[in-house]
Protein backbone atom coordinates (compact mmCIF):
# COMPACT_ATOMS: atom_id res chain seq x y z
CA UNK A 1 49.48 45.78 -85.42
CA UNK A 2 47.78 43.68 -82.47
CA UNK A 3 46.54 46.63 -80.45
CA UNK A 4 44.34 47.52 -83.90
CA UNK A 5 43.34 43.94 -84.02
CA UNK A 6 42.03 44.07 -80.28
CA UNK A 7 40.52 47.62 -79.95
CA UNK A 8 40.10 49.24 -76.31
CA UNK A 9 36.69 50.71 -75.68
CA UNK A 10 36.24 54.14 -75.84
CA UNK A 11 37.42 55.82 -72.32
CA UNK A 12 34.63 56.80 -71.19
CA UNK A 13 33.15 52.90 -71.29
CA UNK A 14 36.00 51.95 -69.65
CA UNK A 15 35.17 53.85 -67.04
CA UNK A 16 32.15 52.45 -66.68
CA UNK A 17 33.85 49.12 -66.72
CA UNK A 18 36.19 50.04 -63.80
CA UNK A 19 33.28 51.17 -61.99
CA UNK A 20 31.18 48.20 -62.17
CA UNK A 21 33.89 46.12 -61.71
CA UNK A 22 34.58 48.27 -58.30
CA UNK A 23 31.03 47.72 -57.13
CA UNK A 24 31.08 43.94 -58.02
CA UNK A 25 34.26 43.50 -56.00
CA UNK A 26 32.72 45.71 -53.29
CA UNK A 27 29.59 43.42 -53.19
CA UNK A 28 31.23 40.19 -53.64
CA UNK A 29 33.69 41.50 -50.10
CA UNK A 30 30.11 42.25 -47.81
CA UNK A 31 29.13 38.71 -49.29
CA UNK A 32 32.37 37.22 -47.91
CA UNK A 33 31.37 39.19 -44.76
CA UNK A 34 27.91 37.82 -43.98
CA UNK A 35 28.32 34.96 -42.26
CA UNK A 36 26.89 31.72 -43.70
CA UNK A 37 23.59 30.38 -42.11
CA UNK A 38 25.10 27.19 -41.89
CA UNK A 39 24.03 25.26 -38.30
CA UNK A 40 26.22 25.44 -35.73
CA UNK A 41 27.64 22.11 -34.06
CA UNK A 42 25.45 21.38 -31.22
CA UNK A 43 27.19 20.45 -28.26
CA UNK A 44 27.62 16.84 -27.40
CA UNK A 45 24.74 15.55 -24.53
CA UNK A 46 26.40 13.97 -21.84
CA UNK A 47 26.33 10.27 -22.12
CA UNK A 48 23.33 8.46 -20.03
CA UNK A 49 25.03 6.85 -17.30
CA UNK A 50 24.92 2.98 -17.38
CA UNK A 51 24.50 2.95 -13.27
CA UNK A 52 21.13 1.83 -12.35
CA UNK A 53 20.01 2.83 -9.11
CA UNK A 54 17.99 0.56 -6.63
CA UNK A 55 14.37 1.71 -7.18
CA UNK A 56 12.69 1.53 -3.45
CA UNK A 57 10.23 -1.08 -3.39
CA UNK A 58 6.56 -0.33 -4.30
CA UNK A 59 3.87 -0.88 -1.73
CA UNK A 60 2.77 -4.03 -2.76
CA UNK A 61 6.40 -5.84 -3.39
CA UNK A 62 6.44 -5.13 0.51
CA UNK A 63 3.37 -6.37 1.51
CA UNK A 64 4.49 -9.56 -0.68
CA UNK A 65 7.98 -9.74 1.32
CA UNK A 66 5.99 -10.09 4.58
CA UNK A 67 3.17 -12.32 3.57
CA UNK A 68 5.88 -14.75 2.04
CA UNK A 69 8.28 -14.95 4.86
CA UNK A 70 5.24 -15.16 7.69
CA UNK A 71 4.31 -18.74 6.09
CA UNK A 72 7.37 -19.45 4.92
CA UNK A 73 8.97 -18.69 9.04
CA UNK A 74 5.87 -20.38 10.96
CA UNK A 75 3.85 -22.80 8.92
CA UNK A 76 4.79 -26.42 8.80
CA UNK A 77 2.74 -29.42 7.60
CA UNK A 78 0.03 -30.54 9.67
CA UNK A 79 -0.53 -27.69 10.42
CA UNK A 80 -4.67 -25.38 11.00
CA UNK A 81 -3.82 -22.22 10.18
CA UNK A 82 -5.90 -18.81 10.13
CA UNK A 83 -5.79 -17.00 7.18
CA UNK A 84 -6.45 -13.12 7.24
CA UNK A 85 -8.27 -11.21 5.34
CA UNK A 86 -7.00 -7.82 3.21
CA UNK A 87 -4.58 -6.94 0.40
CA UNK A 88 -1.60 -7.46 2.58
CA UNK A 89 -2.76 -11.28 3.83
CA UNK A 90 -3.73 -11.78 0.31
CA UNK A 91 -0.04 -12.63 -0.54
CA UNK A 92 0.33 -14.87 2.59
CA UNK A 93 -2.67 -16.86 1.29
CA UNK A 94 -0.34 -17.34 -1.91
CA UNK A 95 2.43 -18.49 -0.43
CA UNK A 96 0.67 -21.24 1.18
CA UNK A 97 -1.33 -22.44 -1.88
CA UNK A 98 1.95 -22.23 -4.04
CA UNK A 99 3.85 -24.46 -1.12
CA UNK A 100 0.60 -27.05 -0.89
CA UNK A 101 1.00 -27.19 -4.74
CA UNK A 102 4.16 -27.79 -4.87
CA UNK A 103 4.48 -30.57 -2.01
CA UNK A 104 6.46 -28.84 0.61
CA UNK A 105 3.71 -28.61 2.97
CA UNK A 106 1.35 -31.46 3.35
CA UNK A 107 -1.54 -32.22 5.60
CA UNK A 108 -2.70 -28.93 6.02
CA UNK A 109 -5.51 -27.42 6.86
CA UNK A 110 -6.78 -23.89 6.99
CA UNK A 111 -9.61 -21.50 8.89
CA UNK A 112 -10.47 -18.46 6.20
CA UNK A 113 -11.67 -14.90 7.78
CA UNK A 114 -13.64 -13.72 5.11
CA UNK A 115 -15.86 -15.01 2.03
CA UNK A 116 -12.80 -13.12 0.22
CA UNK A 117 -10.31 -14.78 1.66
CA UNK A 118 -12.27 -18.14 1.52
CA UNK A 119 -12.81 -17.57 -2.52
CA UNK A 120 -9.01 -17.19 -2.88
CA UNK A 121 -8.05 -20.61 -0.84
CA UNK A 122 -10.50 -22.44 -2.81
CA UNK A 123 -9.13 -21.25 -5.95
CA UNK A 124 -5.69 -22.70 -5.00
CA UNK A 125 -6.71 -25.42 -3.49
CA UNK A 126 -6.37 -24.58 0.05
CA UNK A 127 -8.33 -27.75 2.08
CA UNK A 128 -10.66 -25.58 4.55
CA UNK A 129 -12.03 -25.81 7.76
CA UNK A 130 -13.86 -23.28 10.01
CA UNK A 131 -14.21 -23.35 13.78
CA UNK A 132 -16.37 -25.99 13.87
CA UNK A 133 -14.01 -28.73 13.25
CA UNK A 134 -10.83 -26.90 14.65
CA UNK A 135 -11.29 -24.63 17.33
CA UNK A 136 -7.77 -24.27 18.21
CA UNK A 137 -5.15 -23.21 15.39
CA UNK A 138 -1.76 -23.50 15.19
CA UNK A 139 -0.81 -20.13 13.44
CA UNK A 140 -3.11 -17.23 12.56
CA UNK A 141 -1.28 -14.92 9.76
CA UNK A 142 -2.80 -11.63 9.47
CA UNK A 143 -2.21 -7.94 8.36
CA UNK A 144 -3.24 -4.76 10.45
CA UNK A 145 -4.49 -1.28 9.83
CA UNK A 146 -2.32 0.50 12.65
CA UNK A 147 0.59 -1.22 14.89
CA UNK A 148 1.62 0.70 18.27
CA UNK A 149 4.99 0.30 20.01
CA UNK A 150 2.63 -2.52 22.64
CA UNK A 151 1.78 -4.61 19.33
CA UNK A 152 -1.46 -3.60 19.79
CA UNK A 153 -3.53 -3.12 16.49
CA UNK A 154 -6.54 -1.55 14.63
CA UNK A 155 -8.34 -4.39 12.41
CA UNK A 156 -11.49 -4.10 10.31
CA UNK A 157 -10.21 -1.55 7.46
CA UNK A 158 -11.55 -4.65 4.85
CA UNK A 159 -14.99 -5.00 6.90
CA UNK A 160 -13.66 -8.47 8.44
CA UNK A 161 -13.01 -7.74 11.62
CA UNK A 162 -14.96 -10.07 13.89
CA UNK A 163 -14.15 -13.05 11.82
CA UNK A 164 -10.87 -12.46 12.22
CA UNK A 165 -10.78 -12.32 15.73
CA UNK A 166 -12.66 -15.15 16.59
CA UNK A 167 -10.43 -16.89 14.37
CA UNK A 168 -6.61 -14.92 15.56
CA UNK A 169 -7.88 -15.35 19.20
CA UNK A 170 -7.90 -18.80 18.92
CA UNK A 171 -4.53 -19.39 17.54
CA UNK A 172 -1.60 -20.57 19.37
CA UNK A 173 0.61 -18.27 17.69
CA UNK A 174 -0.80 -14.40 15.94
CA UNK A 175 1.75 -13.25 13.24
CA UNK A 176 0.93 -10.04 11.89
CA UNK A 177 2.53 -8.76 8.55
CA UNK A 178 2.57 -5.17 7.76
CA UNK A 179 4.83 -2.62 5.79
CA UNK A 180 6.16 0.48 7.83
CA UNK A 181 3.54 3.08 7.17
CA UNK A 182 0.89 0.72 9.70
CA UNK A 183 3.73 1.78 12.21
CA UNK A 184 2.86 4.68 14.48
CA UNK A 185 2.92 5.86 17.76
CA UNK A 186 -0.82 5.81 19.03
CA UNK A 187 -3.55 4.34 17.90
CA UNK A 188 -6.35 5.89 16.54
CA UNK A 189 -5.96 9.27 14.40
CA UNK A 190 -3.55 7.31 11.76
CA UNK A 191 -6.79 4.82 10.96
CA UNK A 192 -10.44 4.81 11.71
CA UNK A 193 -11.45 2.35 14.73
CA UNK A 194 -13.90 0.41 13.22
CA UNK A 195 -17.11 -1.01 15.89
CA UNK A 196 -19.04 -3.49 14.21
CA UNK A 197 -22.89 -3.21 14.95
CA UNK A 198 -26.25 -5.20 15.02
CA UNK A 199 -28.38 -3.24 12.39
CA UNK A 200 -31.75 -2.98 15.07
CA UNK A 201 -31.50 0.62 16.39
CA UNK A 202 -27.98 1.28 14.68
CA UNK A 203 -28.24 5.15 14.94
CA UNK A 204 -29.22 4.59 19.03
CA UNK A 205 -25.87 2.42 19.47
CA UNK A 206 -23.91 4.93 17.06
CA UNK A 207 -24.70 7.05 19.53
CA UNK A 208 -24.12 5.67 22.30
CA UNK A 209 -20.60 4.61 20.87
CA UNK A 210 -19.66 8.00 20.63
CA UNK A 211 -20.17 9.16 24.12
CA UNK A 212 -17.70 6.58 25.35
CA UNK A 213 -15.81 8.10 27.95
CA UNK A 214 -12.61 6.21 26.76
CA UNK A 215 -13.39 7.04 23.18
CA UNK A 216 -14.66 11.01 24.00
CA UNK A 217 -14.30 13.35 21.41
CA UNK A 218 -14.33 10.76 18.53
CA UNK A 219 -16.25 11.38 15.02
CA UNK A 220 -19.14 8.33 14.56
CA UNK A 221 -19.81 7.40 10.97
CA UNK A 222 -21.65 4.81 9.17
CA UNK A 223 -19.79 3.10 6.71
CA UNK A 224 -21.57 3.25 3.62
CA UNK A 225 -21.31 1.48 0.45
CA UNK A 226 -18.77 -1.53 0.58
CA UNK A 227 -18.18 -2.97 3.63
CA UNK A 228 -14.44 -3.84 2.26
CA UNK A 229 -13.83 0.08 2.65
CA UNK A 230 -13.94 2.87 4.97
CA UNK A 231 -14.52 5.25 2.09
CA UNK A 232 -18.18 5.70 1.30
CA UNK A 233 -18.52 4.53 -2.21
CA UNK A 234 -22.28 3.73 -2.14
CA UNK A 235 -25.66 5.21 -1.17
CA UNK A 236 -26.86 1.97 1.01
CA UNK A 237 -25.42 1.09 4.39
CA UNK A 238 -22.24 -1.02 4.36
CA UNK A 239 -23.44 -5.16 5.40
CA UNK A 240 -20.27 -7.58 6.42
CA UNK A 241 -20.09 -10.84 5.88
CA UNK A 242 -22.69 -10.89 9.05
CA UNK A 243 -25.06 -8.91 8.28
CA UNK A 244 -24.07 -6.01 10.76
CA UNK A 245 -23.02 -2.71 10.02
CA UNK A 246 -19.70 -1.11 10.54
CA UNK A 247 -19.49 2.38 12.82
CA UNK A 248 -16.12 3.88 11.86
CA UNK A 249 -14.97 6.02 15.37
CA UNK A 250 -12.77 8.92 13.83
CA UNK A 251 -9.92 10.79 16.33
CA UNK A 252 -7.85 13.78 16.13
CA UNK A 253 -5.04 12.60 19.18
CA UNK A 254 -4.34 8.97 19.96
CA UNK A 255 -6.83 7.20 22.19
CA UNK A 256 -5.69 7.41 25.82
CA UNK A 257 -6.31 4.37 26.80
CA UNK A 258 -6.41 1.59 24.43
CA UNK A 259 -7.30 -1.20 26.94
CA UNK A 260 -10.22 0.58 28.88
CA UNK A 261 -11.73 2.04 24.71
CA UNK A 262 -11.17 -2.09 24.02
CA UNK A 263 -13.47 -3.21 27.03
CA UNK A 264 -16.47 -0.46 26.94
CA UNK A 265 -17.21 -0.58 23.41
CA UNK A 266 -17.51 -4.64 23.71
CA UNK A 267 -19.56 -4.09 27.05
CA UNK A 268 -21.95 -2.00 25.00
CA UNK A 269 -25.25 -3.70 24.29
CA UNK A 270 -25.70 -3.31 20.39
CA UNK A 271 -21.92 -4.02 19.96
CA UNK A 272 -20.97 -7.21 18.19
CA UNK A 273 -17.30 -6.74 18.49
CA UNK A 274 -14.86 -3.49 17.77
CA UNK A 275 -11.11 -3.56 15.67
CA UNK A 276 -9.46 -3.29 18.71
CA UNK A 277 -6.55 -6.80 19.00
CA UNK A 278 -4.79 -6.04 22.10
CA UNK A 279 -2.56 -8.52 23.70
CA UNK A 280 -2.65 -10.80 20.69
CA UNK A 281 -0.04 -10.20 18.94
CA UNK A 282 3.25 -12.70 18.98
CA UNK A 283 5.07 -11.29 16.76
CA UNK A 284 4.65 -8.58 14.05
CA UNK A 285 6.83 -8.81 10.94
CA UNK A 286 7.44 -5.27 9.25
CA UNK A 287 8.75 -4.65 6.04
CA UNK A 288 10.16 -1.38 5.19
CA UNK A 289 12.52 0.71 2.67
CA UNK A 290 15.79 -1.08 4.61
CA UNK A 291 14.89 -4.79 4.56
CA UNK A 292 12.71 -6.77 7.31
CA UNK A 293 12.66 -6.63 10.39
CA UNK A 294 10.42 -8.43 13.47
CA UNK A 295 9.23 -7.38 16.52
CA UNK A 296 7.76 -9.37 19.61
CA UNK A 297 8.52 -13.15 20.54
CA UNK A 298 11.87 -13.91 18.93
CA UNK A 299 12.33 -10.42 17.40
CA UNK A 300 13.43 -7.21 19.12
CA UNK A 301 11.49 -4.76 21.03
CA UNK A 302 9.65 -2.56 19.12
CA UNK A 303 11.49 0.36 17.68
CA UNK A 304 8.94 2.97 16.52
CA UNK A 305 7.71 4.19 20.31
């Protein structure tokens, strides 16, 4: 018989068997239950858009505009020109000694500001001159420290500030090249009015600089340091190009009365000469966020008053 050849267990094992069996199922369900730690599809990042937008342009690319189009607008050959002195003249310097070097301008000759500016001509072979042999110029191309709505400036941030007058006064035509933050409404709390000094008695005609009716209510310092820089970075006193000392004259409101300040600090006796350029100006080329734009002779009046 084939149920004696296979034998069931006794009933009591079966049990058992049914039982385990039972529990195994049991288990192998709450197994089924637990969900699986298997990662879940991350959601897709949104693709990085292939639009690039126009990055403003830095400081110095607009400083560059201006410098390039100033030589570029008024320099022809046969030409003296006055070259100015500070990071924003720097790049009008370039642009003549790349258009000398190349052969578009020829014949000319140039009148430097500043043992600075003088070191960077030479290096692109700039022919120079200074006052001596040309005491009129035909273009002077300059940057400024502050620009009112009367084109008249503050000079002298870079310690230069008598060399560049006697050199900008002298030229038939003054083109000063700035970005938009030299733009403001009144001279004077914006940028520190430099006066530069002889050194005999300096404290005396620090002094005396500072009770200035037209300038009343200034702070007088001492530039210190560099002479390129209105902030002290040195122990000694500050020595231009010279051999004078700088006074820096510090305001809280615009000075009243730009003309009258201009006259008594140059009538003071210890005064060489103060950063002060009023009625210089012919035109002042201003690079901002929204192109160029000029203001003065052959440019429109001037838009920030």
């Amino acid at each position: 018989c084939l149920l004696d050849a296979f034998p069931f267990p006794p009933l009591h094992s079966r049990r058992r068997t049914v039982i385990m069996s039972a529990a195994l199922l049991c288990s192998s369900v709450a197994l089924r239950a637990v969900p699986l730690s298997v990662s879940k599809a991350q959601p897709k990042k949104p693709r990085a858009s292939t639009t690039t937008r126009a990055m403003s342009p830095s400081q110095d690319e607009l400083k560059k505009l201006v410098g390039y189009k100033a030589v570029d607008d008024h320099v022809l050959s046969g030409m003296v020109v006055g070259l100015g002195t500070g990071s924003t003249a720097y790049f009008a310097v370039e642009r003549l000694g790349q258009k000398i070097a190349s052969g578009e301008l020829t014949n000319i000759v140039a009148i430097p500001t500043s043992e600075r500016t003088r070191e960077q001509a030479e290096s692109l072979k700039i022919p120079l001159c200074t006052l001596n042999e040309n005491s009129v110029l035909d273009v002077a191309i300059d940057g400024a420290d502050e620009v009112d709505p009367d084109l008249a400036l503050v000079k002298g941030g870079g310690g230069a500030l008598l060399r560049e007058k006697m050199v900008e006064v002298m030229a038939k035509k003054f083109v000063v090249i700035v970005d938009e933050s030299k733009l403001c409404k009144g001279l004077g709390p914006g940028f520190p009015l430099p006066v530069e000094i002889t050194p005999f008695c300096h404290m005396h005609t620090l002094r005396t600089i500072a009770a200035l009716p037209s300038v009343k209510g200034c702070e007088a310092v001492l530039r210190m340091g560099s002479s390129s820089t209105n902030k002290p970075d040195g122990d000694e006193i500050a020595v231009t190009d010279n051999g004078n000392y700088i006074v820096d004259l510090h305001f809280k409101t615009p000075i009243a009365d730009v003309n009258a300040a201009a006259a008594e600090l140059k009538n003071t006796v210890g005064v060489v000469d103060h950063g002060l350029f009023v009625g210089m100006s012919y035109q002042v080329i201003v690079a901002g966020s929204d192109g160029i734009r000029v203001a003065g002779t052959d440019g429109e009046k001037a838009w920030w008053g």
